[in-house]
C-alpha atoms as a PDB file:
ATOM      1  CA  UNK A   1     139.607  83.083  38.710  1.00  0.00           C
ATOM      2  CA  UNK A   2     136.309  84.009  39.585  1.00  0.00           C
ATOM      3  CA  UNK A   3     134.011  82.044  42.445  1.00  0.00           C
ATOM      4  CA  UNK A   4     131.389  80.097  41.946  1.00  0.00           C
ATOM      5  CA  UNK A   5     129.966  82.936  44.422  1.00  0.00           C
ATOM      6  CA  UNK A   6     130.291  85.614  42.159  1.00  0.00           C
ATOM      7  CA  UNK A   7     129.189  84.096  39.368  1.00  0.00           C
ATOM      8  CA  UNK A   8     126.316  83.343  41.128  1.00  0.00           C
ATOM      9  CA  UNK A   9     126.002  87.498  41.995  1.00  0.00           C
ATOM     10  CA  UNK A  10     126.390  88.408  38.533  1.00  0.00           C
ATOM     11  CA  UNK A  11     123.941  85.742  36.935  1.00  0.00           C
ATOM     12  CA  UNK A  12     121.468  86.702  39.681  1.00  0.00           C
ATOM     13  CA  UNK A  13     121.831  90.877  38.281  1.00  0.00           C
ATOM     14  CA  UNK A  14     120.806  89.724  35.146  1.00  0.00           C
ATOM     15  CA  UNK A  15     117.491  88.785  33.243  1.00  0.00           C
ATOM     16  CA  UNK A  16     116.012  85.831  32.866  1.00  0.00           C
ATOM     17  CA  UNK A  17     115.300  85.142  36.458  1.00  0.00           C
ATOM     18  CA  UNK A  18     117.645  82.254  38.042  1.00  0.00           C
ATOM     19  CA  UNK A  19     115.290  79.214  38.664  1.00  0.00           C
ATOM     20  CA  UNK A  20     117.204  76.970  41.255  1.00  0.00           C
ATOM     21  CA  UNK A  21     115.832  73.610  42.033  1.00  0.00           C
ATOM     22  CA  UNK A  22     115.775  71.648  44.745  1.00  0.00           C
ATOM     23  CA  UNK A  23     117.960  68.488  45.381  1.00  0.00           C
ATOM     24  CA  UNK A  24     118.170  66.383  48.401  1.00  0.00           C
ATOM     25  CA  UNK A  25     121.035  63.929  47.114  1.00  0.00           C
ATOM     26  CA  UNK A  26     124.125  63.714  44.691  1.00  0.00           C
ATOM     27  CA  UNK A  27     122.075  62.073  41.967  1.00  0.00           C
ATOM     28  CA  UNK A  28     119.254  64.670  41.795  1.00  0.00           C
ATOM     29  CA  UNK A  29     121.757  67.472  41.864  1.00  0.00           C
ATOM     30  CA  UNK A  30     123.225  65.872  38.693  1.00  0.00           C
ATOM     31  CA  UNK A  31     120.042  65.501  37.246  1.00  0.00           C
ATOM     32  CA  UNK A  32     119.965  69.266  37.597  1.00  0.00           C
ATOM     33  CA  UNK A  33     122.308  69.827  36.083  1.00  0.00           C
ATOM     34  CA  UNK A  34     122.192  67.695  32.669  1.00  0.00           C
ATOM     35  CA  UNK A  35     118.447  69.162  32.488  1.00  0.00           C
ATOM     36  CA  UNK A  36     120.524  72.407  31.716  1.00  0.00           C
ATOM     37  CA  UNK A  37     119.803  74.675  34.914  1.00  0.00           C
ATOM     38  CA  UNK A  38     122.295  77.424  36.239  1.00  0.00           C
ATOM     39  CA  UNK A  39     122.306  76.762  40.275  1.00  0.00           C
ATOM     40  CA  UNK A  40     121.382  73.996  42.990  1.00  0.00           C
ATOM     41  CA  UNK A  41     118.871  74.775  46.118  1.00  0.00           C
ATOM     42  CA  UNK A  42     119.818  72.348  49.408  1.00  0.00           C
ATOM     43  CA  UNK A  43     116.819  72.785  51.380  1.00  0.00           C
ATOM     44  CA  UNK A  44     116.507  71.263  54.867  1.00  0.00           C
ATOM     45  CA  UNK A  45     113.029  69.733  54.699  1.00  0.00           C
ATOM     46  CA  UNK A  46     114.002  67.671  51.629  1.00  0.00           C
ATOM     47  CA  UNK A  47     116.793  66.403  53.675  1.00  0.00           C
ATOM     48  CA  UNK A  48     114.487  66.141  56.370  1.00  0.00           C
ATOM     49  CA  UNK A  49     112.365  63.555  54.325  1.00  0.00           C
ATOM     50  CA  UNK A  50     114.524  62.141  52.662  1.00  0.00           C
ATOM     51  CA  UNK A  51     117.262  61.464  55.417  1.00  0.00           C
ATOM     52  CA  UNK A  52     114.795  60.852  58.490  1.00  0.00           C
ATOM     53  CA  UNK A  53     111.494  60.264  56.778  1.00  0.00           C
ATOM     54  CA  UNK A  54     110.742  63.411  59.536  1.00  0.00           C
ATOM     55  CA  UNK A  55     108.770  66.699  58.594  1.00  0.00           C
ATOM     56  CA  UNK A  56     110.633  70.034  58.409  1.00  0.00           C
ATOM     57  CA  UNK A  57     110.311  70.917  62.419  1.00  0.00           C
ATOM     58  CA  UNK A  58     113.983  71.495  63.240  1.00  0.00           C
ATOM     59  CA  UNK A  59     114.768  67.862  63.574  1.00  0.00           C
ATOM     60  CA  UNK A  60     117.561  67.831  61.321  1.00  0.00           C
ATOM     61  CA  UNK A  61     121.292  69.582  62.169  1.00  0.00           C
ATOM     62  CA  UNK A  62     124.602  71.338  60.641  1.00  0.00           C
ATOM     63  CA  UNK A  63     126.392  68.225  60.457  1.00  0.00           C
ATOM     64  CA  UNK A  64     123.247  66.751  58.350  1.00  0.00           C
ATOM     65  CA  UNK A  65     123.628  69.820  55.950  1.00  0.00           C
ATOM     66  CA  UNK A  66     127.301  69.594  55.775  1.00  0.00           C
ATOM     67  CA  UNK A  67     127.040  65.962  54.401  1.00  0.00           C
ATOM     68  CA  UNK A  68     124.621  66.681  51.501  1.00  0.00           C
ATOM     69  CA  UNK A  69     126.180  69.464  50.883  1.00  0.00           C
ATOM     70  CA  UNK A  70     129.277  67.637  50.798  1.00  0.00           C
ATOM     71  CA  UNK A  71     128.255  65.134  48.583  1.00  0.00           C
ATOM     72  CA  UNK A  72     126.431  67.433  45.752  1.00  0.00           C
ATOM     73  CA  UNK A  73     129.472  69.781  45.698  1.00  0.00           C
ATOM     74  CA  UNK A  74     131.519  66.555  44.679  1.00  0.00           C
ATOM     75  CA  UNK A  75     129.164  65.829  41.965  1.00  0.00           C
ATOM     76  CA  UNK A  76     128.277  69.209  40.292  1.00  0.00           C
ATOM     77  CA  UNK A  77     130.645  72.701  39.512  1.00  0.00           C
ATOM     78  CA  UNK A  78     127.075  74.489  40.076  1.00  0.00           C
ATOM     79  CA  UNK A  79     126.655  77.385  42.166  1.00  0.00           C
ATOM     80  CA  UNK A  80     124.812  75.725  45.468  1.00  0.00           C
ATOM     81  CA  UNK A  81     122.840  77.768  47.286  1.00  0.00           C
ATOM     82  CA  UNK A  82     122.207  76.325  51.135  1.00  0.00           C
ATOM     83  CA  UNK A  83     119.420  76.454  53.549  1.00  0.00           C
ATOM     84  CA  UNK A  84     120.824  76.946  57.242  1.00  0.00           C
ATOM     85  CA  UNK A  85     117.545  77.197  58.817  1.00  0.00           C
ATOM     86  CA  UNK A  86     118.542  79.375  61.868  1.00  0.00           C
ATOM     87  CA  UNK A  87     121.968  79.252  61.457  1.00  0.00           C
ATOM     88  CA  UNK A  88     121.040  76.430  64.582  1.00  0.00           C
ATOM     89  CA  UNK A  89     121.667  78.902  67.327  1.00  0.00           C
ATOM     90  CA  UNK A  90     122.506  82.687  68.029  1.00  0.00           C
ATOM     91  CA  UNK A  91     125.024  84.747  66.247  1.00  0.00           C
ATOM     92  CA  UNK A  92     127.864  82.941  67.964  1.00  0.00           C
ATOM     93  CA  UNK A  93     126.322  79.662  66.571  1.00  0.00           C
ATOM     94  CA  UNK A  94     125.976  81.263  62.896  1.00  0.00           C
ATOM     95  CA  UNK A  95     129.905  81.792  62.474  1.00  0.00           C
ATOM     96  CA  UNK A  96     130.531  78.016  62.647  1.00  0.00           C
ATOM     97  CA  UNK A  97     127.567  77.701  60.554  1.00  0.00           C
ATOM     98  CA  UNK A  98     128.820  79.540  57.967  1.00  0.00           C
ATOM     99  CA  UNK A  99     131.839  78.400  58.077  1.00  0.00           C
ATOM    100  CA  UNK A 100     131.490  74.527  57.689  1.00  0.00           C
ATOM    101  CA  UNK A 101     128.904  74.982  55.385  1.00  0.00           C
ATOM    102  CA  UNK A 102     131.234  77.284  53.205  1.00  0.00           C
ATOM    103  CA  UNK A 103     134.014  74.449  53.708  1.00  0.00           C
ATOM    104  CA  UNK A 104     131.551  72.237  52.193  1.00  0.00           C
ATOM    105  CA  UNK A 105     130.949  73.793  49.046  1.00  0.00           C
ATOM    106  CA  UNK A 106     128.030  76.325  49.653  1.00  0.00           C
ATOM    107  CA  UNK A 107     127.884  79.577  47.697  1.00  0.00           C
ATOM    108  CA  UNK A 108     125.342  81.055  48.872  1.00  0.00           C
ATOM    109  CA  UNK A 109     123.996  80.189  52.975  1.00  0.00           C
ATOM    110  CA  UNK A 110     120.191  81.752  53.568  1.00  0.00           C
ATOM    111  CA  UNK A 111     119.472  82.320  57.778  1.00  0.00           C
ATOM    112  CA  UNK A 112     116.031  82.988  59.022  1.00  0.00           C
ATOM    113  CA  UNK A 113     114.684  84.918  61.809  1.00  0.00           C
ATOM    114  CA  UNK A 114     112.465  82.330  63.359  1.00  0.00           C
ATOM    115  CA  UNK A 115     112.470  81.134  67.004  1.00  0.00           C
ATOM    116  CA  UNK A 116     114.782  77.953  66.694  1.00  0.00           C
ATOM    117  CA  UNK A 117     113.853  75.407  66.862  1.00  0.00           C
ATOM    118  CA  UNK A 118     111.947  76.570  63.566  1.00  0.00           C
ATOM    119  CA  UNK A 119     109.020  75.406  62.005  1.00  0.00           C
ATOM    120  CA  UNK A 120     108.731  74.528  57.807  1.00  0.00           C
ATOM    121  CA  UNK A 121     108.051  78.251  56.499  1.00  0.00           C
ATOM    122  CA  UNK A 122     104.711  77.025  55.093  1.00  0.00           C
ATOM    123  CA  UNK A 123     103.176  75.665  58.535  1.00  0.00           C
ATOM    124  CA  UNK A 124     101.279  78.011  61.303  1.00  0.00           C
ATOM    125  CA  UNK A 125     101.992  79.137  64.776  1.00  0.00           C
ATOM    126  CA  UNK A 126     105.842  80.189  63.441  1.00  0.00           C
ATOM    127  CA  UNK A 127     107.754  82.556  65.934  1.00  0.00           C
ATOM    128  CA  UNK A 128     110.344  84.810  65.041  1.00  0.00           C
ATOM    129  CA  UNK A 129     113.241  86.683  66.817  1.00  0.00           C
ATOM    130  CA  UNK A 130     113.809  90.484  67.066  1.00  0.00           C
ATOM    131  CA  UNK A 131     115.257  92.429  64.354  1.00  0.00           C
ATOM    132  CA  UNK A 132     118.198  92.800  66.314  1.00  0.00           C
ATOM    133  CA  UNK A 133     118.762  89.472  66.945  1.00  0.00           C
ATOM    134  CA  UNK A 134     118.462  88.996  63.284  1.00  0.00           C
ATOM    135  CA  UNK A 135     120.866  91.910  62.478  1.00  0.00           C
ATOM    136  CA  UNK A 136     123.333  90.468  64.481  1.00  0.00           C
ATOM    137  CA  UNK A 137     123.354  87.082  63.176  1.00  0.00           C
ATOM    138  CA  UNK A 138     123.587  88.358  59.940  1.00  0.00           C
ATOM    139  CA  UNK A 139     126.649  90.459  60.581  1.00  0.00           C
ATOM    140  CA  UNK A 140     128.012  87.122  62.171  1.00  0.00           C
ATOM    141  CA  UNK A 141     127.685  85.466  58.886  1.00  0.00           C
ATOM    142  CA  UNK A 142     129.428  88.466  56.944  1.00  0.00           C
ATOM    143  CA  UNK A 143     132.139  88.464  59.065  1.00  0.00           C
ATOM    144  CA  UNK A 144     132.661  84.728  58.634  1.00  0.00           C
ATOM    145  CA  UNK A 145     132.095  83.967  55.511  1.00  0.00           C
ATOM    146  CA  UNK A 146     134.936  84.415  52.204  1.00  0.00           C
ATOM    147  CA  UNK A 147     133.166  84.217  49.184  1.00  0.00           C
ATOM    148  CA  UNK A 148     129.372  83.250  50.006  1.00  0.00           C
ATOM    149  CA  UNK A 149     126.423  85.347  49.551  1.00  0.00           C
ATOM    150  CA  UNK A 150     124.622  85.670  52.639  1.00  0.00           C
ATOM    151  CA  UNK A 151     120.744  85.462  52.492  1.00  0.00           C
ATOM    152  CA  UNK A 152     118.143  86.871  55.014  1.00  0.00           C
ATOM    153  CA  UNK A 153     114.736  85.459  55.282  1.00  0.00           C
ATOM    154  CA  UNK A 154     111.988  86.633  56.803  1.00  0.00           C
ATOM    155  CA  UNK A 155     108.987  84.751  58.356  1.00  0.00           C
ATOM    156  CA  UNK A 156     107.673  87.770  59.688  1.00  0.00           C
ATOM    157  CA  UNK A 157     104.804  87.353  57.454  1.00  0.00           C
ATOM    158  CA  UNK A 158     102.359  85.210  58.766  1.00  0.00           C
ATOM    159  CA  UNK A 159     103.102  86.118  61.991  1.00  0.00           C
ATOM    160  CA  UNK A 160     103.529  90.370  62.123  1.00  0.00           C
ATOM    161  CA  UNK A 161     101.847  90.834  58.845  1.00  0.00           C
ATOM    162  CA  UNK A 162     102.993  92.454  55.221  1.00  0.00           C
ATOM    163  CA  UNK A 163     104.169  95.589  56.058  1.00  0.00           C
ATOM    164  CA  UNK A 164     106.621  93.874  59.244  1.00  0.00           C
ATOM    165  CA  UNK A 165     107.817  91.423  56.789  1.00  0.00           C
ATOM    166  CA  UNK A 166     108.565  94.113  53.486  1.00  0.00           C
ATOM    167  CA  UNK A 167     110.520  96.666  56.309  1.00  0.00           C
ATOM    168  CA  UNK A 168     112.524  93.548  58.228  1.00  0.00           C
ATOM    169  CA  UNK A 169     113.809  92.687  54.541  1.00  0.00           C
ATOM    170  CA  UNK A 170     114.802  96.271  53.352  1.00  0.00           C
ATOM    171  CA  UNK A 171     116.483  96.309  57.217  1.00  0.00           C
ATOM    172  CA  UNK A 172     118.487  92.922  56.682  1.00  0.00           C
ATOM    173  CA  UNK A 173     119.463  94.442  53.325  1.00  0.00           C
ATOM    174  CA  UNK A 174     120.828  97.426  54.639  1.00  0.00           C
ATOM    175  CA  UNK A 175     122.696  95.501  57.393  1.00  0.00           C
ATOM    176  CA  UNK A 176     124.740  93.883  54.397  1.00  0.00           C
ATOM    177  CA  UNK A 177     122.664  90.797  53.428  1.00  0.00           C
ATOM    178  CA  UNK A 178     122.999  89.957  49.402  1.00  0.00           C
ATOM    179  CA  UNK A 179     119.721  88.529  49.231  1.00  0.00           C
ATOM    180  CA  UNK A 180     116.606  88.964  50.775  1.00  0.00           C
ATOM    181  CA  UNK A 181     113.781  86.398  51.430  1.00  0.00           C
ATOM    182  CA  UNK A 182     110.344  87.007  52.229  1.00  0.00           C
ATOM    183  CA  UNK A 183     108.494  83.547  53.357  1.00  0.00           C
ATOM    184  CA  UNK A 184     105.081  82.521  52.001  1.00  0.00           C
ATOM    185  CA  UNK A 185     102.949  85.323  51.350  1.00  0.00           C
ATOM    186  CA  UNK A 186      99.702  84.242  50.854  1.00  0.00           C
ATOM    187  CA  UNK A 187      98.397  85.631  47.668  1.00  0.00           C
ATOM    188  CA  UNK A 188     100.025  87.510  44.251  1.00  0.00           C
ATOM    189  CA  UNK A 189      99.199  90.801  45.232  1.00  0.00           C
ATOM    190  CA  UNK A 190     100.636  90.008  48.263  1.00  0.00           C
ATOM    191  CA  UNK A 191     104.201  88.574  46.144  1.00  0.00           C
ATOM    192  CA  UNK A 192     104.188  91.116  43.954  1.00  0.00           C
ATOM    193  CA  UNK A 193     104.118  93.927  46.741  1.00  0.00           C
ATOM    194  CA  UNK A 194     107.082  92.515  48.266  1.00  0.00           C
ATOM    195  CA  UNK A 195     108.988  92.611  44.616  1.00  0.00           C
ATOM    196  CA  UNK A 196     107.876  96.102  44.319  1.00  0.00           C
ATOM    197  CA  UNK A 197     108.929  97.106  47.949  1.00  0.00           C
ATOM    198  CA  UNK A 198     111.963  95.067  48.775  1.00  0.00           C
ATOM    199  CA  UNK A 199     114.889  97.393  47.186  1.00  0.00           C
ATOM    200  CA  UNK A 200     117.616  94.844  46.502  1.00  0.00           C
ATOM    201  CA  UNK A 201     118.176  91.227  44.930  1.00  0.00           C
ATOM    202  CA  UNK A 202     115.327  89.173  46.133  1.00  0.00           C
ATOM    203  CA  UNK A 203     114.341  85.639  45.995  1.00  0.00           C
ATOM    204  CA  UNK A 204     110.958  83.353  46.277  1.00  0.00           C
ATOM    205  CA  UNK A 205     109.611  80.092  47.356  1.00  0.00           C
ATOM    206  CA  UNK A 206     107.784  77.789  45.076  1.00  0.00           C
ATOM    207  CA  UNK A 207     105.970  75.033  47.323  1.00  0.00           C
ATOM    208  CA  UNK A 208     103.349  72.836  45.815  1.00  0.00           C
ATOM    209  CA  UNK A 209     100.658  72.487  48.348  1.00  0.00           C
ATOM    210  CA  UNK A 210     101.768  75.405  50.524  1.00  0.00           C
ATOM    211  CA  UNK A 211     101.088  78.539  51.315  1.00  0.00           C
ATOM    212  CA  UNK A 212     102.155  80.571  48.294  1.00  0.00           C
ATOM    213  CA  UNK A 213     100.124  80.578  44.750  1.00  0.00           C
ATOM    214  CA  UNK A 214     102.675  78.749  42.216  1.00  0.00           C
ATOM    215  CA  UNK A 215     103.026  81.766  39.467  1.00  0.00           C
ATOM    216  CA  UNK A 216     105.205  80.741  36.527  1.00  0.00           C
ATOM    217  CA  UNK A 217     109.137  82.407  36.602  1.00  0.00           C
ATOM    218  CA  UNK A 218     108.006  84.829  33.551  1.00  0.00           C
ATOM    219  CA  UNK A 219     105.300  86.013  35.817  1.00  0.00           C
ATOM    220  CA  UNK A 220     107.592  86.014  38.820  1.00  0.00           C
ATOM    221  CA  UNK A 221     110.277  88.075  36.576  1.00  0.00           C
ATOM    222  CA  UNK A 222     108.241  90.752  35.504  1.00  0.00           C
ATOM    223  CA  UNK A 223     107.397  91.281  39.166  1.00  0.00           C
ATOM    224  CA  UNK A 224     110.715  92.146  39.499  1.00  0.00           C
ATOM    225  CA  UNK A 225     112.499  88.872  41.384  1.00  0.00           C
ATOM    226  CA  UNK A 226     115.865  87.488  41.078  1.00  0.00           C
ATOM    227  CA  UNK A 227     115.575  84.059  42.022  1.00  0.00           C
ATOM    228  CA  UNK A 228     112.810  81.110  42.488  1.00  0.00           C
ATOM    229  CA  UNK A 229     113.569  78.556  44.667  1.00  0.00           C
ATOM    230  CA  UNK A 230     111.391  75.084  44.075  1.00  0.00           C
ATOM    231  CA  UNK A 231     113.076  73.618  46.937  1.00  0.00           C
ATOM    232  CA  UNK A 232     110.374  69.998  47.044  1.00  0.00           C
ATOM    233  CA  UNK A 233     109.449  69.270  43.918  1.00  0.00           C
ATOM    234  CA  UNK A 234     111.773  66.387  42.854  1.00  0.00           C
ATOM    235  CA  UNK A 235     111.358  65.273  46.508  1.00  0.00           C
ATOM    236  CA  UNK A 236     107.665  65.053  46.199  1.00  0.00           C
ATOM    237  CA  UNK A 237     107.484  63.471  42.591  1.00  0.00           C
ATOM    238  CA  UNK A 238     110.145  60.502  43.772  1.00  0.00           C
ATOM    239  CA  UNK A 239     107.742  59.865  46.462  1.00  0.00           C
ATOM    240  CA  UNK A 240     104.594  59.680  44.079  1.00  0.00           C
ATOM    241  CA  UNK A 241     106.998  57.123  41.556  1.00  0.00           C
ATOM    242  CA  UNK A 242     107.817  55.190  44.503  1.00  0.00           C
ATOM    243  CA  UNK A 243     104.001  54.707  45.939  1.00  0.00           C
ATOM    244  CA  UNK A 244     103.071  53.675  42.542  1.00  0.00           C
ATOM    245  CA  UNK A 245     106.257  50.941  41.645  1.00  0.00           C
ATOM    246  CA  UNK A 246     105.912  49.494  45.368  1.00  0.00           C
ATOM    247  CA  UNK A 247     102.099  49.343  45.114  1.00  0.00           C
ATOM    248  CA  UNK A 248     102.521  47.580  41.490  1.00  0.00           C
ATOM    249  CA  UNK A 249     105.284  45.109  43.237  1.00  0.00           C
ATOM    250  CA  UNK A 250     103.047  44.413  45.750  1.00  0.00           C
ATOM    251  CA  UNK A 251      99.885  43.450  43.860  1.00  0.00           C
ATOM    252  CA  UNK A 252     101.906  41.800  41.098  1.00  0.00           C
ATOM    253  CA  UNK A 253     105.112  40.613  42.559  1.00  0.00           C
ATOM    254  CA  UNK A 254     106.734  41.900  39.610  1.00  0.00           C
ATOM    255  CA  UNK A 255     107.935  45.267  38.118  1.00  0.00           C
ATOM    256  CA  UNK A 256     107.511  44.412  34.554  1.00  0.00           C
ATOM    257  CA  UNK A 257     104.006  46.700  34.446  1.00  0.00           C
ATOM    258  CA  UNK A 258     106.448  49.565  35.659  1.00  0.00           C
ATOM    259  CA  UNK A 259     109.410  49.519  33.287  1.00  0.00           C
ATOM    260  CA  UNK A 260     108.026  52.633  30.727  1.00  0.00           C
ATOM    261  CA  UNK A 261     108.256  54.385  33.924  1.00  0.00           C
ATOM    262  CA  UNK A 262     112.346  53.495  34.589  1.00  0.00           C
ATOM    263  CA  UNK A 263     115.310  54.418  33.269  1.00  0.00           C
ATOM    264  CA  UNK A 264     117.070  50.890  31.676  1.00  0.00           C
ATOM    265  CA  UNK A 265     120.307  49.476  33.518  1.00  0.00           C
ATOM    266  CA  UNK A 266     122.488  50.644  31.608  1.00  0.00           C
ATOM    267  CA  UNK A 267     121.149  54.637  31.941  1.00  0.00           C
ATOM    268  CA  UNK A 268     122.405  54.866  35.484  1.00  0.00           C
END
């Protein structure tokens, strides 16, 4: 029987691009997957919201992953791809990483090469670790792992430039990652220079307010990616519903001006 893994590899080889959103419970993973989509993104600063009402500075652990991952794996047969952060340590560190989180029910675990702790990918004065550090990390992770895809990220962008960030992705490649990652470049010629450079599968970040333009998947296809990631969006609507219907309970006492905006009782 094939793995969820592999049929995770083989959708991402094929056109259209795989558009993975983000959930940061059970119920929004579901959602994703009556709405019709093909794979589930765990991102940490979701969880770090949602969980600990905390920004995405490294506050939040392995054993906070493992839970949501936990949980969304017991809702959904969907391919879930998992954000390790830094694989919270060295290479050592990254073994047990892998393996709880592959335990868990992740398909596919992305590591990046920042300084942990690590900073959101779309914030400034982000450090990142030698290429060898990276390299050996990443060979930690294939060595652990069964069946996940391993990906590499790079935040060498903002902080070594374009040219550091394209070569440290072709390198993490060629040390036997699946997937490679280039954080929040900073304009579309910028994005599409990495598609055209990066010679492998390769994936990109969707973040409303951040760093990147938001270009539309067809656009982001014919550049020549393999996955989009919109790690915050359902994170950041649910907060913008849930300013308005405590705002209306406040001022009114009731929620009767905010029912077109539920789902009834008996849709849950």
């Amino acid at each position: 029987m094939e793995s969820l893994a592999d049929i995770l590899l083989s959708r991402l080889r094929r056109k259209p691009i795989l558009i993975a959103p983000g959930a940061y419970n059970a119920l929004c993973a579901k959602l994703i997957e009556n709405a019709g989509f093909e794979a589930i993104y765990v991102g940490g600063a979701s969880i770090s919201y949602s969980e600990f009402a905390l920004p995405d500075l490294g506050f939040i652990g392995l054993e906070d992953m493992q839970r949501c991952v936990l949980k969304i794996r017991n809702t959904t047969s969907l391919p879930i791809i998992c954000d390790a952060d830094t694989g919270y340590g060295n290479d050592v560190n990254v073994k047990h990483t892998v393996k709880v989180l592959e335990m868990a029910g992740a398909n596919a675990i992305q590591i990046e090469d920042q300084v942990f702790p690590k900073k959101c990918g779309h914030l400034e004065d982000k450090r990142v670790i030698t290429e060898e550090e990276m390299i050996l990390k990443i060979k930690a992770a294939l060595q652990t792992r069964k069946e996940a895809l391993i990906i590499a990220r790079t935040d060498a962008y903002s902080v070594l430039g374009l040219k550091e960030a394209i070569k440290r992705a072709n390198l993490y490649l060629k040390n036997g990652a699946d997937i490679a990652f280039v954080e929040a470049p900073q304009n579309i010629k910028d994005i599409k220079t990495i598609a055209q450079n990066v010679k492998g599968l390769k994936m990109v970040n969707m973040v409303e307010g951040g760093k990147s333009p938001l270009l539309s998947s067809k656009v982001l296809e014919e550049f020549g990616y393999n996955l989009i990631i919109f790690p915050g969006s359902a994170i950041r609507v649910t907060v913008k519903a849930l300013q308005k219907l405590f705002s209306i309970l406040k001022i009114e006492g009731s929620t009767t001006g905010y029912l077109k905006e539920m789902v009834l009782f008996d849709e849950l």
